[in-house]
Protein backbone atom coordinates (compact mmCIF):
# COMPACT_ATOMS: atom_id res chain seq x y z
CA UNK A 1 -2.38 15.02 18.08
CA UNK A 2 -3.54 16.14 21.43
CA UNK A 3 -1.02 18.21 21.82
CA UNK A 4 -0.84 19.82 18.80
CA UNK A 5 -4.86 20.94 19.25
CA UNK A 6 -3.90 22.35 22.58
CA UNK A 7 -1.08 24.35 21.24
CA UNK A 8 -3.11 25.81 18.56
CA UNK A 9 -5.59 27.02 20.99
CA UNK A 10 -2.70 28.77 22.79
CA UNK A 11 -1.94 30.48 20.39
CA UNK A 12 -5.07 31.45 18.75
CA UNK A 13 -5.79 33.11 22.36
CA UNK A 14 -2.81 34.42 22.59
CA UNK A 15 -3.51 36.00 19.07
CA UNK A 16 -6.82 37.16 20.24
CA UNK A 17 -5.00 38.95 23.01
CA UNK A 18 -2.87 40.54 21.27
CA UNK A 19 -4.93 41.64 18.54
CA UNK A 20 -7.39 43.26 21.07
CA UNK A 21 -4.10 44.72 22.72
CA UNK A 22 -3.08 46.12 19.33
CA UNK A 23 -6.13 47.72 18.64
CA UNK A 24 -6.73 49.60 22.08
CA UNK A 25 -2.79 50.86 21.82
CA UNK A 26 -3.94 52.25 17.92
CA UNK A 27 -6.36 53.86 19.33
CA UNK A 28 -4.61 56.08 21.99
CA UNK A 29 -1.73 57.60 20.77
CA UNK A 30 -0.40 57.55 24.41
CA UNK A 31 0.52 53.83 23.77
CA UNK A 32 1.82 54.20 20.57
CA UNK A 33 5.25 53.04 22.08
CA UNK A 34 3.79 49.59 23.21
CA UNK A 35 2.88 49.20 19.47
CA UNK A 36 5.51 46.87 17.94
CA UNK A 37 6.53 45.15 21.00
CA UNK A 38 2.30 43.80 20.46
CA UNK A 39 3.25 43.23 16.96
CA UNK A 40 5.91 41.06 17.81
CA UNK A 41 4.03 38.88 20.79
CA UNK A 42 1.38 38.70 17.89
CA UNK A 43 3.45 37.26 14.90
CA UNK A 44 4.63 34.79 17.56
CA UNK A 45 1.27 33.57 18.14
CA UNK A 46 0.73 33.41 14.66
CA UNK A 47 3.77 31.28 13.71
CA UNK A 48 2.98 29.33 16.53
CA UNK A 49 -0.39 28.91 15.40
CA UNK A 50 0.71 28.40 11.68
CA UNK A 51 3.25 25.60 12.47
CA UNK A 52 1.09 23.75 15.12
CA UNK A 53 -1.84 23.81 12.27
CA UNK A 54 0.18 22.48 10.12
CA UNK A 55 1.71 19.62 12.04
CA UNK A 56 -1.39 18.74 12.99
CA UNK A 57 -3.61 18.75 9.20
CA UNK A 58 -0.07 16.61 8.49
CA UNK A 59 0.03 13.42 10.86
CA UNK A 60 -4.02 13.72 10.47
CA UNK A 61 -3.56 13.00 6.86
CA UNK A 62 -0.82 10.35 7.59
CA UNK A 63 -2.78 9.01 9.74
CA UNK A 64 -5.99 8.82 7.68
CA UNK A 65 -3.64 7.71 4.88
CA UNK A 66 -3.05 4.48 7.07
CA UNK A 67 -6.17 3.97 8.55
CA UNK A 68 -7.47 3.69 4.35
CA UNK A 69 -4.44 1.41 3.68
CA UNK A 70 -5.56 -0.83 6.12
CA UNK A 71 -9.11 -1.01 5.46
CA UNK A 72 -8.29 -1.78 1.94
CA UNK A 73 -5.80 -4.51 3.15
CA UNK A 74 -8.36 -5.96 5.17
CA UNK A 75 -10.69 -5.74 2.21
CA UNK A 76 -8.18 -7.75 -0.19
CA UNK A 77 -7.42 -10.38 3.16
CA UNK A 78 -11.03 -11.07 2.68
CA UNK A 79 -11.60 -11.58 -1.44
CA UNK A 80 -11.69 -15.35 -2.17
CA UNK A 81 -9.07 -18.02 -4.31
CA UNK A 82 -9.47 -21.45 -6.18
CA UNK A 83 -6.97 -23.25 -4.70
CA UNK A 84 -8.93 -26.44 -7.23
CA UNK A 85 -11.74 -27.94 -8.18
CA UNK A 86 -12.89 -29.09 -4.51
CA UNK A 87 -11.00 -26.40 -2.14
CA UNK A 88 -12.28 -21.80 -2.09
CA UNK A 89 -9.88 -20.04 0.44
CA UNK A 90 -9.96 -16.22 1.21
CA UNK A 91 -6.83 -14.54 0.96
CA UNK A 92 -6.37 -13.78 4.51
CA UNK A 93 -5.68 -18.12 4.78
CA UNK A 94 -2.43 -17.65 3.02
CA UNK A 95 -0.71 -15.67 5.70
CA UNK A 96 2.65 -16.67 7.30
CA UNK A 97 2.42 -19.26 4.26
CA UNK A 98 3.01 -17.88 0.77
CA UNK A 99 4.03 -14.74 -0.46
CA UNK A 100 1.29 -13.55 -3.23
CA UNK A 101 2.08 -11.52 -6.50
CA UNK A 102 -1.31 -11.10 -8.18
CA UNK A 103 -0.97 -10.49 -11.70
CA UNK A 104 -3.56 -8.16 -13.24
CA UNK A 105 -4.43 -7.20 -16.98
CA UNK A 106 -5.50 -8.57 -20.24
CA UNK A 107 -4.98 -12.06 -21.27
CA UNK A 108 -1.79 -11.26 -23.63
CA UNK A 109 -0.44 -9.41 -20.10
CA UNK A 110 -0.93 -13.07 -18.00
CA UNK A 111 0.67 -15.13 -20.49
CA UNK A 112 3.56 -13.16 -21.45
CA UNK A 113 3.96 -12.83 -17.13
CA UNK A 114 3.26 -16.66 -17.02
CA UNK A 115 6.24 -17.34 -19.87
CA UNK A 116 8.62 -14.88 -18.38
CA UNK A 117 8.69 -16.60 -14.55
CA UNK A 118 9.38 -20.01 -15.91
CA UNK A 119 13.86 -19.48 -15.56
CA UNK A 120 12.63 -18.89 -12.10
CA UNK A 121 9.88 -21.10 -11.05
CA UNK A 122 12.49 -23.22 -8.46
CA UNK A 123 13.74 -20.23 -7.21
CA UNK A 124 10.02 -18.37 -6.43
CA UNK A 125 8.53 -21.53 -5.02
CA UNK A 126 11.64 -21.83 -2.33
CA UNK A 127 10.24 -18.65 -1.28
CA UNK A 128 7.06 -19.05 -1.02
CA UNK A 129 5.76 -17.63 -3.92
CA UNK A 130 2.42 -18.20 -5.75
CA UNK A 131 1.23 -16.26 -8.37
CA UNK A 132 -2.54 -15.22 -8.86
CA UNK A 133 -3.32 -14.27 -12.11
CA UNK A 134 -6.44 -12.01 -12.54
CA UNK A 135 -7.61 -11.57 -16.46
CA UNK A 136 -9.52 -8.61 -17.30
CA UNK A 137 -10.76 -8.55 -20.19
CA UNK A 138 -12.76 -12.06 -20.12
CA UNK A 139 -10.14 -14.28 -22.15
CA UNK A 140 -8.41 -17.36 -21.17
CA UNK A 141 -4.47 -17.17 -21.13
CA UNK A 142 -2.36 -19.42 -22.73
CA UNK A 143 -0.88 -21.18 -19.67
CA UNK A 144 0.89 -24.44 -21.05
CA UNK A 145 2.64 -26.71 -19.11
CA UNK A 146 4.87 -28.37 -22.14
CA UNK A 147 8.26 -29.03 -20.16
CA UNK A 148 8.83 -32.46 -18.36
CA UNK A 149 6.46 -33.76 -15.81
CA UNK A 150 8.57 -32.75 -12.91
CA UNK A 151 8.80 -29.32 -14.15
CA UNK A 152 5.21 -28.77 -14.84
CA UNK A 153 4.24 -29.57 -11.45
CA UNK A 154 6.30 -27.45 -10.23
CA UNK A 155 5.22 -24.81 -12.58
CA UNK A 156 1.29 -25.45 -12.12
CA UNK A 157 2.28 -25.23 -8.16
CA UNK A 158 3.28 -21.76 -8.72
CA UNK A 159 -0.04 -21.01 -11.22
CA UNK A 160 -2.66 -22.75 -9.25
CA UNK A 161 -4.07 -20.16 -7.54
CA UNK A 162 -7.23 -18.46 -9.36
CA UNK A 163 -9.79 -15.37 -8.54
CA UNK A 164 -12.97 -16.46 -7.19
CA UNK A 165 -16.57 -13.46 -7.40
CA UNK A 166 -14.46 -12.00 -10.00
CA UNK A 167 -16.74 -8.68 -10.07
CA UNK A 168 -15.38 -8.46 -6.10
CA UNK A 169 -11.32 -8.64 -7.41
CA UNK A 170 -12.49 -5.82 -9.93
CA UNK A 171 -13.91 -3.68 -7.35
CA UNK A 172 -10.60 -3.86 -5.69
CA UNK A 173 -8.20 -3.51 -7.74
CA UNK A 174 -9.93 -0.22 -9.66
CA UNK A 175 -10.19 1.03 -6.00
CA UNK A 176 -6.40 0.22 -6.32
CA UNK A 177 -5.33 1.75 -9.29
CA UNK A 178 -7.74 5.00 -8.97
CA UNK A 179 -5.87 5.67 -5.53
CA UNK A 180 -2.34 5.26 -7.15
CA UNK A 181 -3.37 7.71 -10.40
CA UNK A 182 -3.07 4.44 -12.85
CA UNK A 183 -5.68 3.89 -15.63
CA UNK A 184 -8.36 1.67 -15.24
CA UNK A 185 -6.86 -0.30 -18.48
CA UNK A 186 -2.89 -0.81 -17.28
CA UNK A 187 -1.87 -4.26 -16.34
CA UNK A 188 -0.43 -4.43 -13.31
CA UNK A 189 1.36 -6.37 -10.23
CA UNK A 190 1.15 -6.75 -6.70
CA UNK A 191 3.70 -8.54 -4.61
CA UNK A 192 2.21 -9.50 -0.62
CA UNK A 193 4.19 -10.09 2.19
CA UNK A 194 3.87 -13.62 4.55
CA UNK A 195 2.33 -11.24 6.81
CA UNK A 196 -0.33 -10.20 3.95
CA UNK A 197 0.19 -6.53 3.92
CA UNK A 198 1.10 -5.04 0.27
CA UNK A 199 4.97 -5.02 0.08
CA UNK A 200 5.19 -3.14 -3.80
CA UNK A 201 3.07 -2.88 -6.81
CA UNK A 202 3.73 -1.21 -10.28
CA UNK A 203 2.69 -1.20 -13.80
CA UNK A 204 3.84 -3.97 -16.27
CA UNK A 205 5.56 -7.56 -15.74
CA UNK A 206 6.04 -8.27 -12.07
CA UNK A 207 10.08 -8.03 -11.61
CA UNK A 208 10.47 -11.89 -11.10
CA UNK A 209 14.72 -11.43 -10.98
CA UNK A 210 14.35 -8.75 -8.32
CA UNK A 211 11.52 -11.22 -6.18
CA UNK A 212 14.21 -13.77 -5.95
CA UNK A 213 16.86 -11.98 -5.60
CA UNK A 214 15.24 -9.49 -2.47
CA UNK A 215 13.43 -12.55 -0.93
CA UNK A 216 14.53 -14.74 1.91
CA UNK A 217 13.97 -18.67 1.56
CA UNK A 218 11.06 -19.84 3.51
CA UNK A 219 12.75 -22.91 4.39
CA UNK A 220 15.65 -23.47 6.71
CA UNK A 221 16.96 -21.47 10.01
CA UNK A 222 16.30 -18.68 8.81
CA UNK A 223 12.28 -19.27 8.22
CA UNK A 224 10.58 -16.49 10.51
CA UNK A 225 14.08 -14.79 11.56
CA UNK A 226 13.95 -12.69 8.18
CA UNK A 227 10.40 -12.62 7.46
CA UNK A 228 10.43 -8.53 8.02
CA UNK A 229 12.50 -8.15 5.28
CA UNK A 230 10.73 -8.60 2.41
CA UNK A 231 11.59 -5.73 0.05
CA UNK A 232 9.54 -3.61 -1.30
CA UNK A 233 9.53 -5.04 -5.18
């Protein structure tokens, strides 16, 4: 960005020469020839000044673009989970362990979620999936666990995570939805990386068919080797 500041200055002085050139050889006609070889050197300076400008407002906002996603990141590494009765972990605890889709909205919104993961709760887990389901609108979801025992451990493996300082989650995820132009009111998802970082997000039912399907296993030789690769569902 250096560079592009030092450019910009070259050619704003260059401008500034030329300019002052221009207007001594307007006024005395016995330059009048030098005229548009000045105008030239000055629309050079110009572009040049134009284009640097503009490379430069554009990694700056890039770059401010990144320095917010981290920060908010950061901010969501830091927010706290029920793993049960006894055990609070912050979010940041989970990384290189489990792969987090936090799933956001009314009650209706969780259970429906909650119902719709169940042909894939083998399949998720293998992966290192847990889900985190966030209600917003102060009801309890209708999370039963009706199948066989083995199944519903399985199943409340992949559901035990909960929101802890709930009013610290909200402040989050608004931040969240204000910076992607979603209303305050839309149920949404978020799907983490091992590494933490926010791989995807959208608004509605978090694509549990396209999680297994993108997802490596986190078991086996290939554990670590394909960790990068963690789509962007």
């Amino acid at each position: 960005m250096f560079f592009y500041i030092a450019f910009v200055a070259s050619g704003a002085l260059g401008g500034f020469i030329a300019t002052t050139q221009l207007i001594g050889a307007l006024a005395n006609s016995s330059r009048a020839s030098e005229v548009p070889e000045i105008l030239k050197g000055l629309g050079i300076d110009l572009a040049a000044v134009s284009l640097f400008a503009f490379l430069y407002f554009r990694e700056n906002k890039a770059k401010n673009a990144q320095v917010a996603r981290l920060s908010r990141e950061e901010s969501l590494s830091n927010l706290k989970l029920r793993v049960d009765e006894k055990k609070i972990i912050p979010v940041n605890s989970l990384r290189g362990i489990a792969r987090l889709v936090i799933c956001a909205g009314p009650a209706s919104f969780v259970t429906e979620s909650f119902k719709r993961s169940e042909p894939f709760t083998d399949s998720l887990l293998d992966r290192g999936v847990l889900v985190v389901p966030f209600v917003t609108d102060g009801n309890s979801p209708a999370l039963e666990f009706e199948e066989t025992e083995e199944l519903a451990t399985r199943r409340k493996r992949l559901w035990q995570l909960a929101p802890v300082y709930i009013n610290e989650w909200s402040e989050w995820l608004d931040e969240q939805k204000k910076l992607a132009g979603v209303p305050s009111d839309s149920p949404v998802y978020l799907s983490l990386r091992l590494d933490g970082r926010v791989r995807g997000s959208g608004v509605g039912y978090p694509p549990w068919n396209a999680l297994v399907a993108q997802l490596p296993q986190v078991k086996g030789m290939w554990t670590g080797l394909l960790d990068g690769f963690d789509g962007r569902v």
